[in-house]
Protein backbone atom coordinates (compact mmCIF):
# COMPACT_ATOMS: atom_id res chain seq x y z
CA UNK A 1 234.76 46.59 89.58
CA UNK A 2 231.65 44.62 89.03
CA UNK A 3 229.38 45.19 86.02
CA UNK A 4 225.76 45.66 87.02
CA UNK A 5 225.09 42.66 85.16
CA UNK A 6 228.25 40.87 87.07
CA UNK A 7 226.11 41.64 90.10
CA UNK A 8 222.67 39.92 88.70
CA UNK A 9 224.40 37.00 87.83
CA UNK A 10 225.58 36.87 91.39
CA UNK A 11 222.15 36.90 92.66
CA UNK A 12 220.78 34.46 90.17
CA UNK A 13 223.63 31.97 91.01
CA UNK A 14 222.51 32.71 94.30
CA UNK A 15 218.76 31.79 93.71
CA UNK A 16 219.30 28.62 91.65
CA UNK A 17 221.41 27.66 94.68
CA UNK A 18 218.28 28.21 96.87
CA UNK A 19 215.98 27.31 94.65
CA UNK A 20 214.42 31.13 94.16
CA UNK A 21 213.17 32.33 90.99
CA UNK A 22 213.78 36.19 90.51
CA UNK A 23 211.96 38.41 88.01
CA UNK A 24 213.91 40.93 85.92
CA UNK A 25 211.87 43.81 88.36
CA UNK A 26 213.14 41.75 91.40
CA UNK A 27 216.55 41.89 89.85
CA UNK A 28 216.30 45.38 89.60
CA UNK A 29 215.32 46.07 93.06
CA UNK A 30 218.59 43.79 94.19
CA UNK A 31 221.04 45.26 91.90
CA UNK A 32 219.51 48.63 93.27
CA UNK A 33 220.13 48.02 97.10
CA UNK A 34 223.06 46.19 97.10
CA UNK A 35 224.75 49.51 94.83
CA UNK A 36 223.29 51.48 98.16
CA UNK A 37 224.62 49.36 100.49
CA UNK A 38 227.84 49.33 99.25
CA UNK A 39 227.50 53.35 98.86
CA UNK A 40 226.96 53.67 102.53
CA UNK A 41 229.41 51.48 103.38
CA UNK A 42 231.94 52.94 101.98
CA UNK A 43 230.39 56.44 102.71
CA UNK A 44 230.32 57.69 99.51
CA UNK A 45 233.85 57.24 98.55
CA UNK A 46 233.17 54.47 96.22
CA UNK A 47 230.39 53.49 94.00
CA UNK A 48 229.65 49.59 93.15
CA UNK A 49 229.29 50.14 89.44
CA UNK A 50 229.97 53.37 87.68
CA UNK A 51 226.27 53.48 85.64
CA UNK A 52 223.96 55.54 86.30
CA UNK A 53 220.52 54.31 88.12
CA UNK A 54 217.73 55.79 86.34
CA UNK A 55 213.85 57.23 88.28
CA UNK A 56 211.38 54.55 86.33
CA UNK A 57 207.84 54.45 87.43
CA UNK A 58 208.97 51.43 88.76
CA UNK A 59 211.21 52.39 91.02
CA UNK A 60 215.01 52.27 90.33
CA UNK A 61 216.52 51.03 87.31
CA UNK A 62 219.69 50.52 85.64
CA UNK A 63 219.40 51.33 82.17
CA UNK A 64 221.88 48.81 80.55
CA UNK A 65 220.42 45.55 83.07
CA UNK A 66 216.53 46.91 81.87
CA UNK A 67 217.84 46.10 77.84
CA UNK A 68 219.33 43.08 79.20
CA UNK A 69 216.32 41.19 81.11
CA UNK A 70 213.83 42.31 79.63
CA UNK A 71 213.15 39.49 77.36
CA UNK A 72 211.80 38.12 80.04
CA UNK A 73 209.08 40.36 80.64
CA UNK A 74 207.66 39.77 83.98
CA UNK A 75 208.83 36.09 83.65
CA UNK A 76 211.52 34.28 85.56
CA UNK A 77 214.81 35.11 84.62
CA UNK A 78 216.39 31.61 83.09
CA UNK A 79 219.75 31.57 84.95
CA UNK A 80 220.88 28.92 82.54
CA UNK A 81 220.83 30.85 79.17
CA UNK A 82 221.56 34.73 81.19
CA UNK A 83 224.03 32.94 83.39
CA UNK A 84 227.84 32.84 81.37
CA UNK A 85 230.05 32.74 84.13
CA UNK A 86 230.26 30.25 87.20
CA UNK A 87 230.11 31.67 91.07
CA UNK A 88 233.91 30.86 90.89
CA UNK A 89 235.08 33.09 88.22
CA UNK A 90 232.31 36.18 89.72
CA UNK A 91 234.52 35.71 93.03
CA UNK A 92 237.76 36.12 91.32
CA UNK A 93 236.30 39.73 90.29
CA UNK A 94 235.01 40.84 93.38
CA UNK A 95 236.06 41.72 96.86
CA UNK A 96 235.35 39.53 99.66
CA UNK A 97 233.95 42.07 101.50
CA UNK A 98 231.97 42.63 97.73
CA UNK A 99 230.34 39.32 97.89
CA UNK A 100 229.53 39.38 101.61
CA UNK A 101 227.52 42.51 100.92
CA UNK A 102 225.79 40.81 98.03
CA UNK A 103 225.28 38.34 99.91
CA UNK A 104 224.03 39.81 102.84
CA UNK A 105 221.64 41.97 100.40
CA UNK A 106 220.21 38.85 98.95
CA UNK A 107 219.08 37.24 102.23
CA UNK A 108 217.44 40.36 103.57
CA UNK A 109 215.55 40.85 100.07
CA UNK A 110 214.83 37.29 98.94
CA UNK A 111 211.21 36.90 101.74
CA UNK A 112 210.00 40.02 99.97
CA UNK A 113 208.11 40.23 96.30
CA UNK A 114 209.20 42.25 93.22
CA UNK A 115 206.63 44.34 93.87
CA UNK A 116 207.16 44.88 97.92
CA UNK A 117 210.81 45.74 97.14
CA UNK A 118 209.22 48.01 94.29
CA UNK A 119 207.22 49.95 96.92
CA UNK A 120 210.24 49.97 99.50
CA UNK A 121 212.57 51.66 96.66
CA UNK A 122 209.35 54.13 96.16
CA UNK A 123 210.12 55.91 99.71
CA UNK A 124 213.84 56.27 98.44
CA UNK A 125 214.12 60.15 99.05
CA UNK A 126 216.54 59.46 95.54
CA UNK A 127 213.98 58.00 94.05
CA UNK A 128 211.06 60.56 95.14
CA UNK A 129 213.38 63.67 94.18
CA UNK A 130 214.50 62.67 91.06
CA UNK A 131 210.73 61.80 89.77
CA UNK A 132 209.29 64.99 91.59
CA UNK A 133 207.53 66.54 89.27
CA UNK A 134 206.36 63.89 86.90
CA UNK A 135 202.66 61.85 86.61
CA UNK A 136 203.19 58.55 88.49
CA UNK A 137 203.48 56.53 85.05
CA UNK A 138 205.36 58.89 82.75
CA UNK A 139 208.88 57.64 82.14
CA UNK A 140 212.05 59.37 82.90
CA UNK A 141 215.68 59.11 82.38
CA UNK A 142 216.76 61.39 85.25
CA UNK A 143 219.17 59.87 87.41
CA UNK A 144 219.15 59.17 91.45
CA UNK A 145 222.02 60.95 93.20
CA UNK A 146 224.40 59.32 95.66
CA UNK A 147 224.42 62.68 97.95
CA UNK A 148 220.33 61.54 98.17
CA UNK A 149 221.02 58.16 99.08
CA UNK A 150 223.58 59.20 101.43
CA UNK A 151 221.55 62.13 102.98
CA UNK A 152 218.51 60.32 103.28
CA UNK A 153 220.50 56.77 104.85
CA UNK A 154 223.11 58.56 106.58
CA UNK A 155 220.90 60.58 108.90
CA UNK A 156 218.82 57.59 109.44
CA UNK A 157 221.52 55.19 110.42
CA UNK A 158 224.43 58.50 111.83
């Protein structure tokens, strides 16, 4: 199983092959809909990464990437000092069918901004339940819920 940090080094090996720059916010936003993709793929029986993603003002965020990237503030990530591990050795740990998803996440999010996938993860029903209740800014540590995800994608797509 990937770490969610496996998965953002994915993406930035991804960028620097493209030439894409990706903000730790971005990165967030990524990490976020590739773990939902992979939910509804695998409806519900299996989760990309066992942490927990977290209702930020921000939309969603997993706690353990946040600590990680955010030396870089709203910044760039620099793939070459965050980067430890070549595209080679990610594959190795992953699924074919787990880097075609990222993969397939990537090119539908890379035209959009960190802040236009911010507003698209702000009509997650997750995302909307698990900050009801709280001023737009205020932080919180309550997680989103797969069943959410599932309910909200499910009926959509079923």
């Amino acid at each position: 199983m990937l770490s969610p940090s496996d998965i953002a080094k994915y993406f930035l090996i991804r960028a620097e092959e493209d030439g894409s720059l990706i903000s730790p916010l971005k990165m967030q936003k990524l990490v976020y809909f590739a773990y939902v993709s992979y939910l509804l793929k695998n409806k519900g029986r299996d989760r990309l990464f066992e942490e927990k993603i977290e209702a930020w003002p921000a939309g969603p965020v997993v706690p353990s990437l946040y600590r990680e990237l955010k030396k870089y503030g709203s910044m760039p990530i620099d793939a070459k000092s965050y980067v430890d591990i070549t595209k080679e050795k990610l594959l190795e740990k992953c699924s074919k069918e787990v880097s075609e998803l990222l993969d397939r996440v990537y090119e539908a999010c890379e035209q959009f901004t960190a802040f236009q996938l911010m507003l698209i993860s702000h009509r997650e029903r997750a995302w909307i339940s698990a900050r009801e209740g709280l001023v737009p800014n205020v932080s919180s540590n309550k997680p989103l819920l797969d069943r959410e995800i599932l309910a909200q994608h499910l009926k959509k797509n079923g």
